[in-house]
C-alpha atoms as a PDB file:
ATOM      1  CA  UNK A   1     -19.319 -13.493 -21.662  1.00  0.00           C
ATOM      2  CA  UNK A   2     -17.168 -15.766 -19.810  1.00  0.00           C
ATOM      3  CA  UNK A   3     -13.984 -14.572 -19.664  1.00  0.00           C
ATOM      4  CA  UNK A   4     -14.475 -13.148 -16.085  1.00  0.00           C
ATOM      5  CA  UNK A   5     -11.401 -11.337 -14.772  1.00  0.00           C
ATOM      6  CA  UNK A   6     -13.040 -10.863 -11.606  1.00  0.00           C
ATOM      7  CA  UNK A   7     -15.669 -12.533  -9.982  1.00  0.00           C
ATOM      8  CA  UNK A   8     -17.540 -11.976  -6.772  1.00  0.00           C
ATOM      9  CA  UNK A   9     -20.035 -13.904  -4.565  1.00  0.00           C
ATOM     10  CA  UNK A  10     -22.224 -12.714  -1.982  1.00  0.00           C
ATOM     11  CA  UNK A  11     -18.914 -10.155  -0.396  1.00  0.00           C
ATOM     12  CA  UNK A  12     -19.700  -9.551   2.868  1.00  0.00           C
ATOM     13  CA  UNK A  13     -17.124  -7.315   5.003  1.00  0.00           C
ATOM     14  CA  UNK A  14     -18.007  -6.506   8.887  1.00  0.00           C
ATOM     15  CA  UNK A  15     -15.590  -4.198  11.197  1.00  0.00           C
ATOM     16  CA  UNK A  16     -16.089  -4.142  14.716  1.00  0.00           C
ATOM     17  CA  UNK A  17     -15.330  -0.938  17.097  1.00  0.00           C
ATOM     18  CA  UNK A  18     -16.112  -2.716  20.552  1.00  0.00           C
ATOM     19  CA  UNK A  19     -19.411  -3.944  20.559  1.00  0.00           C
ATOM     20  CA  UNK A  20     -20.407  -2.328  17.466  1.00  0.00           C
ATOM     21  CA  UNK A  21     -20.305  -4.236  14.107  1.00  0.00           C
ATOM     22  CA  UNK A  22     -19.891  -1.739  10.700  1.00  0.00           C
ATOM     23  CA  UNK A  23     -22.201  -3.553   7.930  1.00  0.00           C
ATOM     24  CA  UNK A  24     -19.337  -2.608   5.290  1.00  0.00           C
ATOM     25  CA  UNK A  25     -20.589  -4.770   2.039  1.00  0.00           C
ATOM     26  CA  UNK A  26     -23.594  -6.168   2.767  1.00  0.00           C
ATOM     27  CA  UNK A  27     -23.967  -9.952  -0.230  1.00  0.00           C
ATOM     28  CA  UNK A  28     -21.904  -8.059  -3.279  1.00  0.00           C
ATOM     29  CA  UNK A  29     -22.325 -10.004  -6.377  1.00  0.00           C
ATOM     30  CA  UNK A  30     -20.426  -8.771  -9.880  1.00  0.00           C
ATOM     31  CA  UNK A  31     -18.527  -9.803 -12.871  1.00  0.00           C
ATOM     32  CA  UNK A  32     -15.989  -7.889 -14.660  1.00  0.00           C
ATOM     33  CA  UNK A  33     -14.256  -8.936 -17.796  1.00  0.00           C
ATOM     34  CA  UNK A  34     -11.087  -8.737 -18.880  1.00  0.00           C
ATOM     35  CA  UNK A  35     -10.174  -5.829 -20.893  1.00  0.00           C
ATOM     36  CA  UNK A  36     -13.312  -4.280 -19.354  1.00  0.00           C
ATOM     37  CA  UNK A  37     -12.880  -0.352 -18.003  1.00  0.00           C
ATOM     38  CA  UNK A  38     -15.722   0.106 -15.360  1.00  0.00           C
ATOM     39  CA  UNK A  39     -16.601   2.763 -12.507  1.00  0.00           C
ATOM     40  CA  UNK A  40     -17.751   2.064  -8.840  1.00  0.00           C
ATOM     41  CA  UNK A  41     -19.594   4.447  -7.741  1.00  0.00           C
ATOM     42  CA  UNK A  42     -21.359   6.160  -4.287  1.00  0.00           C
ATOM     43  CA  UNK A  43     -21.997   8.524  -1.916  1.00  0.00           C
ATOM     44  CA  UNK A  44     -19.235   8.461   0.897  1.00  0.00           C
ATOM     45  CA  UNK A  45     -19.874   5.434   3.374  1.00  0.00           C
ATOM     46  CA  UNK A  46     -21.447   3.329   1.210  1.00  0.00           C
ATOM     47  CA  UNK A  47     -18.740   0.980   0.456  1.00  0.00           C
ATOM     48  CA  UNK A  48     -16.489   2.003  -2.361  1.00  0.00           C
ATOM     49  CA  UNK A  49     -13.198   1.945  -0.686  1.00  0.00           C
ATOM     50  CA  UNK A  50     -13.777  -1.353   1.272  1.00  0.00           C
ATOM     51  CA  UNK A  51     -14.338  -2.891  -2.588  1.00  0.00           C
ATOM     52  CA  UNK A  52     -11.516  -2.248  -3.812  1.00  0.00           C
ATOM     53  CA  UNK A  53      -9.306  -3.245  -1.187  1.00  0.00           C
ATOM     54  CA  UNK A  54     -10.941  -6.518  -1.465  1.00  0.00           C
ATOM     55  CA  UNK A  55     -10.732  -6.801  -5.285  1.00  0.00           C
ATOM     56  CA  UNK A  56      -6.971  -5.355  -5.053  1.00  0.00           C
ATOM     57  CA  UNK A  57      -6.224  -7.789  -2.800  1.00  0.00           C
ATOM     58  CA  UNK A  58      -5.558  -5.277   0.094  1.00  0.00           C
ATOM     59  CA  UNK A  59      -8.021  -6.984   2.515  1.00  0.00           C
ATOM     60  CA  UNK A  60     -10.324 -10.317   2.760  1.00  0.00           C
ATOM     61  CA  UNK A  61     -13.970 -10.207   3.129  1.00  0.00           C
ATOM     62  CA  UNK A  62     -15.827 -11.278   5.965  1.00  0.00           C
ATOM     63  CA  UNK A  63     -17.642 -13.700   4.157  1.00  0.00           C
ATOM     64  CA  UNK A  64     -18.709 -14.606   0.325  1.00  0.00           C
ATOM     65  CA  UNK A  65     -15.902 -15.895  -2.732  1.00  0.00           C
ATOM     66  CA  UNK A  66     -13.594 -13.814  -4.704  1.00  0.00           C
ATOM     67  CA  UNK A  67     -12.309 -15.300  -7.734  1.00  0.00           C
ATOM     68  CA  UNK A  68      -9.278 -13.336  -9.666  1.00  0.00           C
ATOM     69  CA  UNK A  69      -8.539 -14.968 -12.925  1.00  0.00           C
ATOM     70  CA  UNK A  70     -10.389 -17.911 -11.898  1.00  0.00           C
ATOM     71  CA  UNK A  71      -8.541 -18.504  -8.898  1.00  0.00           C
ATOM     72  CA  UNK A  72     -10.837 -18.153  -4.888  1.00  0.00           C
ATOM     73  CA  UNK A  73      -7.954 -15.519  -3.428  1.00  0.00           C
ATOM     74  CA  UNK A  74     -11.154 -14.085  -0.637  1.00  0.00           C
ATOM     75  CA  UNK A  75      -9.284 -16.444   2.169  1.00  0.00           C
ATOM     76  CA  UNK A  76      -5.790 -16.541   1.157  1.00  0.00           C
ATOM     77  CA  UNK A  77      -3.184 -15.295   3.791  1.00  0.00           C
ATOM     78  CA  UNK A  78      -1.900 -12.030   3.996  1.00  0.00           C
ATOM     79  CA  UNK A  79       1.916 -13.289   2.506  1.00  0.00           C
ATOM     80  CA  UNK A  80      -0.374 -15.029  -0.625  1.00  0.00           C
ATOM     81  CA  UNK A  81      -2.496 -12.040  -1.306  1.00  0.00           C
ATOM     82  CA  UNK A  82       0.421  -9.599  -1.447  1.00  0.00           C
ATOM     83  CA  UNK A  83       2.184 -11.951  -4.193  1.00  0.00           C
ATOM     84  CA  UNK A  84      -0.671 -11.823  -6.200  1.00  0.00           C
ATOM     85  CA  UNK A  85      -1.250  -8.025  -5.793  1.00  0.00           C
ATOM     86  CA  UNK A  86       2.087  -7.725  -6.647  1.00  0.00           C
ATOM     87  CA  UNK A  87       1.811  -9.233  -9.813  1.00  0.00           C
ATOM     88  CA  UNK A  88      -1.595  -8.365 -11.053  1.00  0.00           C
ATOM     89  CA  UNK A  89      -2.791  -5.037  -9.686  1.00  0.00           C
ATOM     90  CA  UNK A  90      -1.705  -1.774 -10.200  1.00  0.00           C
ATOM     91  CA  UNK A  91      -2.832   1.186  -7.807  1.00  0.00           C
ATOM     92  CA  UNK A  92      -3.219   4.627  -8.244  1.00  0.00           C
ATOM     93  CA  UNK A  93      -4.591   6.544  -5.668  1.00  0.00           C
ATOM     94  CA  UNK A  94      -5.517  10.444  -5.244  1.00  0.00           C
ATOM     95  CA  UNK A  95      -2.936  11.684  -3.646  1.00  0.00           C
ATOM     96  CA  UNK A  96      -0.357  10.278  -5.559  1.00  0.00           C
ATOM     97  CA  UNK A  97       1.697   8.708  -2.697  1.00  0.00           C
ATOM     98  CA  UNK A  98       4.767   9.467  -4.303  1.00  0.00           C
ATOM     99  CA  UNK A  99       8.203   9.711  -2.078  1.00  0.00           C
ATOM    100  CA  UNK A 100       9.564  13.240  -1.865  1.00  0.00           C
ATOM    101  CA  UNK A 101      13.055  12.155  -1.551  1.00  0.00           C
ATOM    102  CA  UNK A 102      12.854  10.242  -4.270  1.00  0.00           C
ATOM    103  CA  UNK A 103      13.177  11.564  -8.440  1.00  0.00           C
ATOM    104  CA  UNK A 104      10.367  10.704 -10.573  1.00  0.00           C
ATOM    105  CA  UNK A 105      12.490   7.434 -11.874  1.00  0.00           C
ATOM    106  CA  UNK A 106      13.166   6.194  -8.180  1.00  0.00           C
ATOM    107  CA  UNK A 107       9.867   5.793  -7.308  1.00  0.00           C
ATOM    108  CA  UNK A 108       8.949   4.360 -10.317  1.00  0.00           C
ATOM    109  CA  UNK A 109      11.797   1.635  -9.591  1.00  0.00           C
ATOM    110  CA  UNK A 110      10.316   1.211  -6.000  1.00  0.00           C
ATOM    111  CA  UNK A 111       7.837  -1.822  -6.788  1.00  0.00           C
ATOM    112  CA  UNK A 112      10.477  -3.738  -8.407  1.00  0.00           C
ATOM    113  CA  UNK A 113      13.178  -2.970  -5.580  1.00  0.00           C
ATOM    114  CA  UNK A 114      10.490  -4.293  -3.392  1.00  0.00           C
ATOM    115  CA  UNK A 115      10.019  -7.131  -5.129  1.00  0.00           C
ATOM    116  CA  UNK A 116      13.756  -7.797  -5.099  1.00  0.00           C
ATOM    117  CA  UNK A 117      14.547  -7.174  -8.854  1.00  0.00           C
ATOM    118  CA  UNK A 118      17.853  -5.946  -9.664  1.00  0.00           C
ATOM    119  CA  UNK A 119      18.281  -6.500 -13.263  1.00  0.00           C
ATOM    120  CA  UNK A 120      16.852  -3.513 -15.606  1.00  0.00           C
ATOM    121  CA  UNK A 121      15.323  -2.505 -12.790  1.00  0.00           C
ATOM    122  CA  UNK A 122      16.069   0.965 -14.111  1.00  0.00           C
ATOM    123  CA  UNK A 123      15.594   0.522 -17.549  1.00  0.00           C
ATOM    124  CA  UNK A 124      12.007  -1.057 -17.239  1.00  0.00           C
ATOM    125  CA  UNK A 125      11.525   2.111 -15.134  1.00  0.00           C
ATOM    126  CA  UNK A 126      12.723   4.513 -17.469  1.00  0.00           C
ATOM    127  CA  UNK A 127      10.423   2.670 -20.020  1.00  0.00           C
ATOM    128  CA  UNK A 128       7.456   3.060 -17.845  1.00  0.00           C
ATOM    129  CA  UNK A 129       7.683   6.932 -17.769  1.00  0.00           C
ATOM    130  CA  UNK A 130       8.828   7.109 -21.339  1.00  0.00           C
ATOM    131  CA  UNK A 131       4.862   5.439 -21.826  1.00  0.00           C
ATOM    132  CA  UNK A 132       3.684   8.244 -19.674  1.00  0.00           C
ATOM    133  CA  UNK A 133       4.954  10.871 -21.561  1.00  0.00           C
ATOM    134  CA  UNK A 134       7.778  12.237 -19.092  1.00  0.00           C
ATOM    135  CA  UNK A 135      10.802  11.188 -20.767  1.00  0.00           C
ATOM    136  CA  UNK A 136      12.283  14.763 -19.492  1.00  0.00           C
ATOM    137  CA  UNK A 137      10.975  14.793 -16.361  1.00  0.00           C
ATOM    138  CA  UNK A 138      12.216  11.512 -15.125  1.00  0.00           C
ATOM    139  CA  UNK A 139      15.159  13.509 -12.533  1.00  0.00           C
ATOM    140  CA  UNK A 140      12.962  15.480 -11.367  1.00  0.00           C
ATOM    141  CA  UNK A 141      11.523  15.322  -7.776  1.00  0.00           C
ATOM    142  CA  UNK A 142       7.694  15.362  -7.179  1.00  0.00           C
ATOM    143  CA  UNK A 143       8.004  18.706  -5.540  1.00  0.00           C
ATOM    144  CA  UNK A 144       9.525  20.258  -8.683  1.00  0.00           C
ATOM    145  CA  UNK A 145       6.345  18.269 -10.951  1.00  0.00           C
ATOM    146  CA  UNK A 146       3.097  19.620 -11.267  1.00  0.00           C
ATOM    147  CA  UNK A 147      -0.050  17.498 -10.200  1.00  0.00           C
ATOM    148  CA  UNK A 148      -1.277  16.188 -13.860  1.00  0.00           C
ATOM    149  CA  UNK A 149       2.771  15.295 -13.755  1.00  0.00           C
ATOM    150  CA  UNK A 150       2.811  13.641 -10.406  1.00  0.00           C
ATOM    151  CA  UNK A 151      -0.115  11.433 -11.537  1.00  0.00           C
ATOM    152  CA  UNK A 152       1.619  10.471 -14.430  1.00  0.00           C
ATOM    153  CA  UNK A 153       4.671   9.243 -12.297  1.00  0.00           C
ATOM    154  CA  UNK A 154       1.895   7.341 -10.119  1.00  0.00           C
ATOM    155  CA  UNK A 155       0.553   5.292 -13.625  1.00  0.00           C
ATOM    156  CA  UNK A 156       3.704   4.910 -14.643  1.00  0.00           C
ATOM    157  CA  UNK A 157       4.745   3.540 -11.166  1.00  0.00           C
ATOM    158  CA  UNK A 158       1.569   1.232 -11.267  1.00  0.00           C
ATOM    159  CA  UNK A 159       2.050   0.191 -14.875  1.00  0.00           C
ATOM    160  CA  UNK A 160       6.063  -1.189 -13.895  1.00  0.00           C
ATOM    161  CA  UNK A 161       4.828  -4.459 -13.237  1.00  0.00           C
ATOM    162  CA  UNK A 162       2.947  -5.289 -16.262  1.00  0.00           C
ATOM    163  CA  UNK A 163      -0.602  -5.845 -14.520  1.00  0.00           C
ATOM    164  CA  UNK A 164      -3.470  -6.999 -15.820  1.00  0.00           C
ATOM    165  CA  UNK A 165      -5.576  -5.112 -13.935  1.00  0.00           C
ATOM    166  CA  UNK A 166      -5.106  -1.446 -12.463  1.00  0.00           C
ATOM    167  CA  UNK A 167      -7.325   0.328  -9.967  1.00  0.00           C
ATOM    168  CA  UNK A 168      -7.540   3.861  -9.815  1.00  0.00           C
ATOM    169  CA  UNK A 169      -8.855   5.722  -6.630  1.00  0.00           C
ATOM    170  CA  UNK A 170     -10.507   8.764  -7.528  1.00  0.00           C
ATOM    171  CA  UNK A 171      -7.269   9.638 -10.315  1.00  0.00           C
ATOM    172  CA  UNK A 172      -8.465  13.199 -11.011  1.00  0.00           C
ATOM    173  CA  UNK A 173      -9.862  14.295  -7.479  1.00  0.00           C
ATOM    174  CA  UNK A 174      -6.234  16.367  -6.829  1.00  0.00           C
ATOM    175  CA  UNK A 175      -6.512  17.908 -10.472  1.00  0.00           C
ATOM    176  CA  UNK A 176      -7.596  20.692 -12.056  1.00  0.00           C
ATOM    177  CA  UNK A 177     -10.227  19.886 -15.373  1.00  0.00           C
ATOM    178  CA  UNK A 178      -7.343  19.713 -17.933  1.00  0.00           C
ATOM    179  CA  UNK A 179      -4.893  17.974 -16.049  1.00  0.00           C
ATOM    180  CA  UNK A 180      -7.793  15.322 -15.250  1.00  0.00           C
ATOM    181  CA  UNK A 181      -9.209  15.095 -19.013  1.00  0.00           C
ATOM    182  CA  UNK A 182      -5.285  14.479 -19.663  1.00  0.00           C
ATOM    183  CA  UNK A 183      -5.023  11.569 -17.136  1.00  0.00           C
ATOM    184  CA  UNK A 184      -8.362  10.301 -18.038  1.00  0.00           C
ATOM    185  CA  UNK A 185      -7.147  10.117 -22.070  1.00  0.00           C
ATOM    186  CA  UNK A 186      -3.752   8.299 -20.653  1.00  0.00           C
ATOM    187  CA  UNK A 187      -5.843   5.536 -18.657  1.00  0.00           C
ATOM    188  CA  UNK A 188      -8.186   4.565 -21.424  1.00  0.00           C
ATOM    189  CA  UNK A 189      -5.189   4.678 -23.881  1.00  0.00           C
ATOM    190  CA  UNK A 190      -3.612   2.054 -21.964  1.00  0.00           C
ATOM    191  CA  UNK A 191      -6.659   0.513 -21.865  1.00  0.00           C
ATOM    192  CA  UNK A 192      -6.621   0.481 -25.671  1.00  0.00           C
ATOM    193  CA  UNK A 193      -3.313  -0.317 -25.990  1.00  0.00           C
ATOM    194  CA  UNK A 194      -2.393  -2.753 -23.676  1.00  0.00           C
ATOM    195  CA  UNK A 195      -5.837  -4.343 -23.258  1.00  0.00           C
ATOM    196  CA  UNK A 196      -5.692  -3.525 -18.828  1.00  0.00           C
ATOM    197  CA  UNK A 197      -8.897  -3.852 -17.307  1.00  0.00           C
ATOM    198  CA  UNK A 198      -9.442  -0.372 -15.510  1.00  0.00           C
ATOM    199  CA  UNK A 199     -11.281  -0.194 -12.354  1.00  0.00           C
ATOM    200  CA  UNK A 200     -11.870   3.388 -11.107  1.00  0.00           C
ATOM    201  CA  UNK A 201     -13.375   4.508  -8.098  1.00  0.00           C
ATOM    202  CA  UNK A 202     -14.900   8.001  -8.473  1.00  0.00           C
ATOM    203  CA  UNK A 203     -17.880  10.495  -7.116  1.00  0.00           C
ATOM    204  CA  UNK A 204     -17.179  12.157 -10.533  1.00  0.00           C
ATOM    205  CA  UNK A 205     -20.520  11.269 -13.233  1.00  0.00           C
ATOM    206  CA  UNK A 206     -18.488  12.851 -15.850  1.00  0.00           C
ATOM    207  CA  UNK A 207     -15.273  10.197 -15.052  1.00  0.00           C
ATOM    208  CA  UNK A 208     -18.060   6.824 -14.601  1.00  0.00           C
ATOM    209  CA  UNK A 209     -19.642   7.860 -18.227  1.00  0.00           C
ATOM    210  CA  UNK A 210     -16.318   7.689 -19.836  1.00  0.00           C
ATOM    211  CA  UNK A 211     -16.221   3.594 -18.727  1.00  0.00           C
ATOM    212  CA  UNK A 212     -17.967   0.759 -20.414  1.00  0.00           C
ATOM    213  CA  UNK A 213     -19.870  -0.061 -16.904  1.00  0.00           C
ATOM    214  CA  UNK A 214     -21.142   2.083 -13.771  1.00  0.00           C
ATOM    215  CA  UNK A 215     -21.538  -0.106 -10.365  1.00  0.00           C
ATOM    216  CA  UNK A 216     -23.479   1.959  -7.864  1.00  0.00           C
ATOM    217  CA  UNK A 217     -22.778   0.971  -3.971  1.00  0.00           C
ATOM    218  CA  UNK A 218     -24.984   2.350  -2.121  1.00  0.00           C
ATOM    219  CA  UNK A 219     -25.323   1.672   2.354  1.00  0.00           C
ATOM    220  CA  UNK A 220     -23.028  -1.657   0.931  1.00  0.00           C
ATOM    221  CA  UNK A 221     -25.231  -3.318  -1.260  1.00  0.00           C
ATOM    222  CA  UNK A 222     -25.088  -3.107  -4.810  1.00  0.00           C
ATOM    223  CA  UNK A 223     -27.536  -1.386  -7.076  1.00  0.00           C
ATOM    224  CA  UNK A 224     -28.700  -1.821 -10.616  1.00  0.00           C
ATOM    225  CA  UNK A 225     -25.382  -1.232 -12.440  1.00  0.00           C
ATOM    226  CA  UNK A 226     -25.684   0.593 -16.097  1.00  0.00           C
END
């Protein structure tokens, strides 16, 4: 297969506290392909998090390539790297990081505002949670949603700028088992349906086996993936 959406060489990825370095990713070397759903997967510490802000384009690796649709974006600057991210990546993260203040449709909106779109900024929006399923929830506040809801405004918030790829941190950890089966159904619909590659990051065995791959980080180095 060789239409790679993602491509890594060798990722490397040292912090230093003082004189101490953190061996983060120790020479991480995958593929994923476009359209592909896959899990990464490992204990705590051993190096999940640090991927994905590299392959979200969050952070830059210490050393080693990263190629997203073909392009090398591992030693881009911080201003290039958000434009990307901005256009390509979707995140959804565990604890929704919704805005209180804001209804269901404003922080949908918030990524384009960002972004400095005006026009249909609403409307796209509004289509986004219509996709979602909350076309009567979309004045509501987070605080008057419940959690599978919440989530839903997160995809839907993720999904606003069309990206080919979204990431998912741990999307069911806040949820109770239906709520999580529900989310879990909406993600690989939109796989279906709109051909996104889905990266998830999860302890959860039951989440990985629903995926097409399992990568298994482990101390920062990469083991036999299934």
């Amino acid at each position: 297969m060789d239409d790679w959406v993602i491509e890594t060489r060798d990722l490397c990825k040292v912090y230093r506290m003082g004189n101490v370095e953190v061996n983060a990713l120790c020479g991480v070397s995958l593929k994923i392909a476009r359209h592909e759903v896959v899990a990464i997967m490992g204990p705590s510490g051993s190096g999940k998090s640090t991927m994905m802000n590299i392959l979200g384009c969050l952070d830059r690796p210490t050393s080693g390539e990263y190629y997203l649709d073909g392009d090398l974006v591992s030693q881009l600057k911080d201003d290039q790297l958000a434009e990307i991210r901005n256009r390509k990546v979707g995140f959804i993260f565990q604890s929704f990081n919704l805005l209180y203040r804001h209804t269901a449709l404003g922080n949908v909106e918030l990524p384009l505002r960002y972004a400095g779109a005006n026009e249909k900024r609403k409307e796209l929006a509004r289509q986004s949670l219509i996709a979602v399923g909350l076309e009567d929830r979309m004045h509501h506040r987070p605080s008057e949603l419940s959690g599978g809801q919440q989530q839903r405004v997160a995809i839907a918030r993720a999904l606003i700028n069309n990206p080919s790829i979204i990431m998912a941190d741990e999307p069911t950890g806040n949820l109770d088992s239906k709520s999580g089966k529900e989310i879990m159904d909406l993600l690989l619909s939109l796989n279906r349906e709109r051909g996104t590659t889905l990266i998830i990051i999860t302890h959860d065995i039951t989440i990985a086996e629903q995926t097409q791959r399992i990568f298994h980080l482990r101390d920062g180095k990469l083991e036999d993936n299934l």
